[in-house]
N, C-alpha and C. Protein backbone atom coordinates (compact mmCIF):
# COMPACT_ATOMS: atom_id res chain seq x y z
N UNK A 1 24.24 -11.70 -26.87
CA UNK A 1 23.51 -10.63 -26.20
C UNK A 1 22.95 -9.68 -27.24
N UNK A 2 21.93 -9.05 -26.84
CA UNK A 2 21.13 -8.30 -27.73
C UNK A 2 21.47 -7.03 -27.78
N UNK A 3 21.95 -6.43 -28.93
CA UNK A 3 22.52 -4.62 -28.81
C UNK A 3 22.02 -4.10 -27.56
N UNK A 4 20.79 -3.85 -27.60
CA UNK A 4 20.09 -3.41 -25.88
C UNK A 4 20.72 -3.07 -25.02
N UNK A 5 21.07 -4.23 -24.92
CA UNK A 5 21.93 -4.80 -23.52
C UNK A 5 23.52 -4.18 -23.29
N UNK A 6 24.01 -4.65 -24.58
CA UNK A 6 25.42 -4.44 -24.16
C UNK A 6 25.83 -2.54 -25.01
N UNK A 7 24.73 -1.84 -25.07
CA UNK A 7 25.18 -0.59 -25.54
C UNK A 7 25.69 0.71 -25.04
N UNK A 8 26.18 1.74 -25.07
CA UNK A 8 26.53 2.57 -23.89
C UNK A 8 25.38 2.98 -23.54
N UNK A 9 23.85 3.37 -24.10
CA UNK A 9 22.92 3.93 -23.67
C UNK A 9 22.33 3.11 -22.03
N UNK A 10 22.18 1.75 -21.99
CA UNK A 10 22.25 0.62 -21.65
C UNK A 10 22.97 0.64 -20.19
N UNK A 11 24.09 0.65 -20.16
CA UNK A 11 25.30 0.61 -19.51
C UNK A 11 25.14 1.87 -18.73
N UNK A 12 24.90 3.24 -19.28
CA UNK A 12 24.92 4.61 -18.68
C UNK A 12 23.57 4.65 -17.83
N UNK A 13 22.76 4.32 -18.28
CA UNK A 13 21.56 3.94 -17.50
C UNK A 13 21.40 3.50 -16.25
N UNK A 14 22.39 1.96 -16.23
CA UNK A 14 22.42 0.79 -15.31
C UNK A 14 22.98 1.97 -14.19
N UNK A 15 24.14 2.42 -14.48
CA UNK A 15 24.83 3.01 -13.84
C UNK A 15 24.11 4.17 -13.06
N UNK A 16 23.30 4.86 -13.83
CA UNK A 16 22.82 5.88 -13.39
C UNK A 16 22.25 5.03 -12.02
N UNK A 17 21.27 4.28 -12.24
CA UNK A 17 20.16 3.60 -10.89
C UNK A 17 20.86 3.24 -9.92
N UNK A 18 22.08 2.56 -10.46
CA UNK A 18 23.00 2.32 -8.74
C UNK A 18 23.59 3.11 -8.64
N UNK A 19 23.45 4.21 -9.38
CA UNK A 19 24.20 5.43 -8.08
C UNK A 19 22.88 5.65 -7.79
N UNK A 20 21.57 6.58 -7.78
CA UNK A 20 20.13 6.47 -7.15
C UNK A 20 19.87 5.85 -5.83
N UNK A 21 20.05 4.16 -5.83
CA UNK A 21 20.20 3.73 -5.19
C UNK A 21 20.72 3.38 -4.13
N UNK A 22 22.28 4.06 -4.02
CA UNK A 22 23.12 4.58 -2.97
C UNK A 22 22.88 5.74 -2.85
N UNK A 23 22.65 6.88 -3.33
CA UNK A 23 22.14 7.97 -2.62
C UNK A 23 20.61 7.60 -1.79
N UNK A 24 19.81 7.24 -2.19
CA UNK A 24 18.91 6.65 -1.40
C UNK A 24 19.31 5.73 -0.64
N UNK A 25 19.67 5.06 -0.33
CA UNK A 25 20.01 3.94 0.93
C UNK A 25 21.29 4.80 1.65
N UNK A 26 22.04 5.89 1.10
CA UNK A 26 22.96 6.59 1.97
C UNK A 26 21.94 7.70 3.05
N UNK A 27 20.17 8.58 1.95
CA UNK A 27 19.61 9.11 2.97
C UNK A 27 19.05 8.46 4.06
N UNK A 28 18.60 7.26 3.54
CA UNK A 28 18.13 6.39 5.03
C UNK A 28 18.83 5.98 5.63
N UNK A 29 20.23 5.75 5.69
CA UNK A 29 20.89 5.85 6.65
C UNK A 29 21.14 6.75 7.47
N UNK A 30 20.98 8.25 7.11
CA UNK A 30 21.30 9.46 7.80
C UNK A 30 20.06 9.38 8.47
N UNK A 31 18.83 9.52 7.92
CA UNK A 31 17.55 9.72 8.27
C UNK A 31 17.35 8.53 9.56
N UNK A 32 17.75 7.36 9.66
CA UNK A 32 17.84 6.32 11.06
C UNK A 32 18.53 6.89 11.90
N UNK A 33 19.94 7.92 11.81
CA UNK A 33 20.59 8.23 12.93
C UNK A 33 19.82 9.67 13.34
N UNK A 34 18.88 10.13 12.61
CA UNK A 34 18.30 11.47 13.03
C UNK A 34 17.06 10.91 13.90
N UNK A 35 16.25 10.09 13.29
CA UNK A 35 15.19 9.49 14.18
C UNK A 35 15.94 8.74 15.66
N UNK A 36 16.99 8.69 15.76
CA UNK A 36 17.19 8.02 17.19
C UNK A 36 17.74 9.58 18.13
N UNK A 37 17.91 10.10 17.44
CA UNK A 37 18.58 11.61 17.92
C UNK A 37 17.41 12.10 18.19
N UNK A 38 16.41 12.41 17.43
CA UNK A 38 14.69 12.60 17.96
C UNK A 38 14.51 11.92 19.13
N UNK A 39 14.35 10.86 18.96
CA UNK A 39 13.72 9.85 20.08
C UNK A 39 14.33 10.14 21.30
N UNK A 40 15.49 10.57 21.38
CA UNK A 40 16.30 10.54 22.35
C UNK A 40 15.85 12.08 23.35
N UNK A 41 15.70 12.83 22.55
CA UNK A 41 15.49 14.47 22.48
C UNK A 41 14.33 14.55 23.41
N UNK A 42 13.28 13.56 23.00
CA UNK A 42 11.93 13.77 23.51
C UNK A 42 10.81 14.75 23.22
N UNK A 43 10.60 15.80 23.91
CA UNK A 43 9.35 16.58 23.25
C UNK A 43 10.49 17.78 22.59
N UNK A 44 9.65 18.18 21.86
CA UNK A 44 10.48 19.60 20.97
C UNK A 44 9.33 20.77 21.16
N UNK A 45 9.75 21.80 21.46
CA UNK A 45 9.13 23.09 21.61
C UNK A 45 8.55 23.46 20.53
N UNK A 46 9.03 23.22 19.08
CA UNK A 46 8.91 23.50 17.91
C UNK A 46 8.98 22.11 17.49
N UNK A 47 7.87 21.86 16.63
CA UNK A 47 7.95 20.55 15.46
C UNK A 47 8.81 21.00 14.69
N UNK A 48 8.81 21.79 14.27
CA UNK A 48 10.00 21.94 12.54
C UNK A 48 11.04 21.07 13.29
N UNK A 49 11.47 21.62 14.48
CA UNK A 49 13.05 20.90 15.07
C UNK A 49 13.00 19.45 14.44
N UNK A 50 12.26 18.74 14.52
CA UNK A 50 11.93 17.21 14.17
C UNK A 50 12.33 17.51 12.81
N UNK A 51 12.55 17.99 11.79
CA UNK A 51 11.84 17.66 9.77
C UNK A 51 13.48 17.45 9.79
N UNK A 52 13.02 15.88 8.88
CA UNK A 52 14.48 15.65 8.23
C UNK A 52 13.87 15.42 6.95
N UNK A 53 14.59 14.98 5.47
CA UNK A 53 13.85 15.39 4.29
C UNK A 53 14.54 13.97 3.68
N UNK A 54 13.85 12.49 3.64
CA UNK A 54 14.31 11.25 2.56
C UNK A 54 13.71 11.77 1.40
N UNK A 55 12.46 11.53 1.29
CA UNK A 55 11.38 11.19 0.40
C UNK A 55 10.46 12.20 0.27
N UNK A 56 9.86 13.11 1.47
CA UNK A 56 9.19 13.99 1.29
C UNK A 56 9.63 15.50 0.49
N UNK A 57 8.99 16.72 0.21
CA UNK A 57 9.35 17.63 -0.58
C UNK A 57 9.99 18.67 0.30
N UNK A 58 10.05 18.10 1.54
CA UNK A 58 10.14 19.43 3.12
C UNK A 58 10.25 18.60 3.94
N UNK A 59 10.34 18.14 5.36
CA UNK A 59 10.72 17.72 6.39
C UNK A 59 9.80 17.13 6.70
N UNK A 60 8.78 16.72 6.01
CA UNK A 60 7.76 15.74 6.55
C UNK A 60 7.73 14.75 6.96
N UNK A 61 9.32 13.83 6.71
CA UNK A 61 9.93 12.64 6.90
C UNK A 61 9.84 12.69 8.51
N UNK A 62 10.67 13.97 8.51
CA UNK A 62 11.03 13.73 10.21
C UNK A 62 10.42 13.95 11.26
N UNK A 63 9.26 14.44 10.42
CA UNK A 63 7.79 15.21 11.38
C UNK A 63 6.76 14.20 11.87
N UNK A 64 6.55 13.45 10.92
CA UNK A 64 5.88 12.14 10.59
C UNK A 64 6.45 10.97 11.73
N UNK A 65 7.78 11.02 11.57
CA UNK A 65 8.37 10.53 12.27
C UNK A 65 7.95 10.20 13.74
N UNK A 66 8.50 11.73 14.27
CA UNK A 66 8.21 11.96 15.31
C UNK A 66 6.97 12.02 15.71
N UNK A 67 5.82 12.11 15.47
CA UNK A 67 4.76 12.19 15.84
C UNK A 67 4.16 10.39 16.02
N UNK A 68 4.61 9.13 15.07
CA UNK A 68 4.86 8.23 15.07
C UNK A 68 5.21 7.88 16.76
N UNK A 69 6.29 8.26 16.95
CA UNK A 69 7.20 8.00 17.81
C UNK A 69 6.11 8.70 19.54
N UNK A 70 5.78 10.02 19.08
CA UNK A 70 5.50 10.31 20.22
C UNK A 70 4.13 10.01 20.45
N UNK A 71 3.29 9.53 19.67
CA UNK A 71 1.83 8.92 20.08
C UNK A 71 2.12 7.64 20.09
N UNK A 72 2.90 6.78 19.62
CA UNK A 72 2.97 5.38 19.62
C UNK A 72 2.33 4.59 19.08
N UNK A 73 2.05 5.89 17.70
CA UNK A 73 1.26 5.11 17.00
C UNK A 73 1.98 3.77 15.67
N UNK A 74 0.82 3.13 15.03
CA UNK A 74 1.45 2.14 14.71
C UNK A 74 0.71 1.93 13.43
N UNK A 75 0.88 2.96 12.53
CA UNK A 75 -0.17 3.34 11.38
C UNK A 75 -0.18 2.23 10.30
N UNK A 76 -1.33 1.92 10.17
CA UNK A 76 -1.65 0.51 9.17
C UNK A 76 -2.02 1.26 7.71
N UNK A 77 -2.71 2.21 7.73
CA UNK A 77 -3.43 2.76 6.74
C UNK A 77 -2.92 4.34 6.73
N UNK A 78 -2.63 4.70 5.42
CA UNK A 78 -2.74 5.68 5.54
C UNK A 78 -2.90 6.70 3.85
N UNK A 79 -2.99 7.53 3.86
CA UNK A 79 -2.95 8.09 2.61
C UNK A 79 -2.21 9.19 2.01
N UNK A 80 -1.97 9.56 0.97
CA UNK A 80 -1.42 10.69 0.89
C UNK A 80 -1.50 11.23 -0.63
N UNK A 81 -1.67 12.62 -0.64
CA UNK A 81 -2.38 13.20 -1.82
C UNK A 81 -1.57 13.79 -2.63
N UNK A 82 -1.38 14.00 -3.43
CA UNK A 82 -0.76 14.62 -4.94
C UNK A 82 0.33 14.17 -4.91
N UNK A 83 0.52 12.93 -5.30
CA UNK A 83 1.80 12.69 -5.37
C UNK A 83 1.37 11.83 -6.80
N UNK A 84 2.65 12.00 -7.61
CA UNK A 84 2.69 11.49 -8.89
C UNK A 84 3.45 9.86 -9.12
N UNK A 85 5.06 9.81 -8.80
CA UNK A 85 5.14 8.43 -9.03
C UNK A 85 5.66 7.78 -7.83
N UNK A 86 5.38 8.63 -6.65
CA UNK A 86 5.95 8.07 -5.68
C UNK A 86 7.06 8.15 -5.17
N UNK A 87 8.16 8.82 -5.83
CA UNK A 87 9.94 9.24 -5.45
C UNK A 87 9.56 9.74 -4.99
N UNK A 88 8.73 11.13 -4.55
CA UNK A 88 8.54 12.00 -3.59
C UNK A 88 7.46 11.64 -2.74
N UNK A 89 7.33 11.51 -1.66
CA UNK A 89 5.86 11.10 -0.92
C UNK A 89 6.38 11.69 0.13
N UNK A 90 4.63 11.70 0.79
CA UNK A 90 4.89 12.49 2.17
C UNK A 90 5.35 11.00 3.07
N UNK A 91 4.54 9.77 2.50
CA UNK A 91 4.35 8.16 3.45
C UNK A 91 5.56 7.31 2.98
N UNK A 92 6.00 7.63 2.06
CA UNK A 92 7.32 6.72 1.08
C UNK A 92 8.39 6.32 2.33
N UNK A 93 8.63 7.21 3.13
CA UNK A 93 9.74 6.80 4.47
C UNK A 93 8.87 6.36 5.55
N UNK A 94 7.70 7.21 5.99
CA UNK A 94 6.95 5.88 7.17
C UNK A 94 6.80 4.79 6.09
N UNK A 95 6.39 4.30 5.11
CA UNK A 95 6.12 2.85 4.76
C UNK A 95 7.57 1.90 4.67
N UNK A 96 8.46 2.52 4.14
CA UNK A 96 9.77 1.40 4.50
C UNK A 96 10.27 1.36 5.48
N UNK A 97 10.33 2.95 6.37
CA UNK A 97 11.06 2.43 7.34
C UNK A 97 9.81 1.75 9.12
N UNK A 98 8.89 1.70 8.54
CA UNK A 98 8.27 1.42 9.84
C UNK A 98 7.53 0.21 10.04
N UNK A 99 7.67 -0.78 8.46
CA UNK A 99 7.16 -1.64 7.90
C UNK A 99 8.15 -3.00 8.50
């Protein structure tokens, strides 16, 4: 094996991403039991009530969501602006989870 590989820099790294990776797959898990708690809720007096926060910088996850949910829509295309590498997006949770 090539120093690379087997070094602590290497190793501390690896480690770092699978923890990342369970904190992310632990928010989408929370974020699936909030969207059925939405769904369930029906209309909200207030949108904010809807914002849960995976991927977006504010509750856009859960806003998005719901609005998804309550037009029935079934968005093929969509866009979204200033975003740099993508960990943060406003679309990063509609595209995995609605895909």
């Amino acid at each position: 094996m090539s120093k690379a590989i087997t070094s602590p820099e290497y190793s501390t790294n690896q480690n770092i991403r699978k923890m990342m990776n369970q904190i992310i797959e632990s928010k989408f898990l929370s974020a699936k039991l909030l969207i059925n708690e939405i769904k369930s809720h029906g209309l909200y007096e207030n949108i904010h009530d809807t914002e849960f926060k995976v991927f977006s910088q504010f509750g856009d996850d859960g806003i998005l969501q719901h609005l998804v949910h309550q037009t029935r829509a079934e968005p093929q295309i969509f866009i979204d602006f200033g975003i740099q590498d993508y960990s943060e997006a406003n679309t990063r949770f509609l595209l995995i989870n609605n895909n």
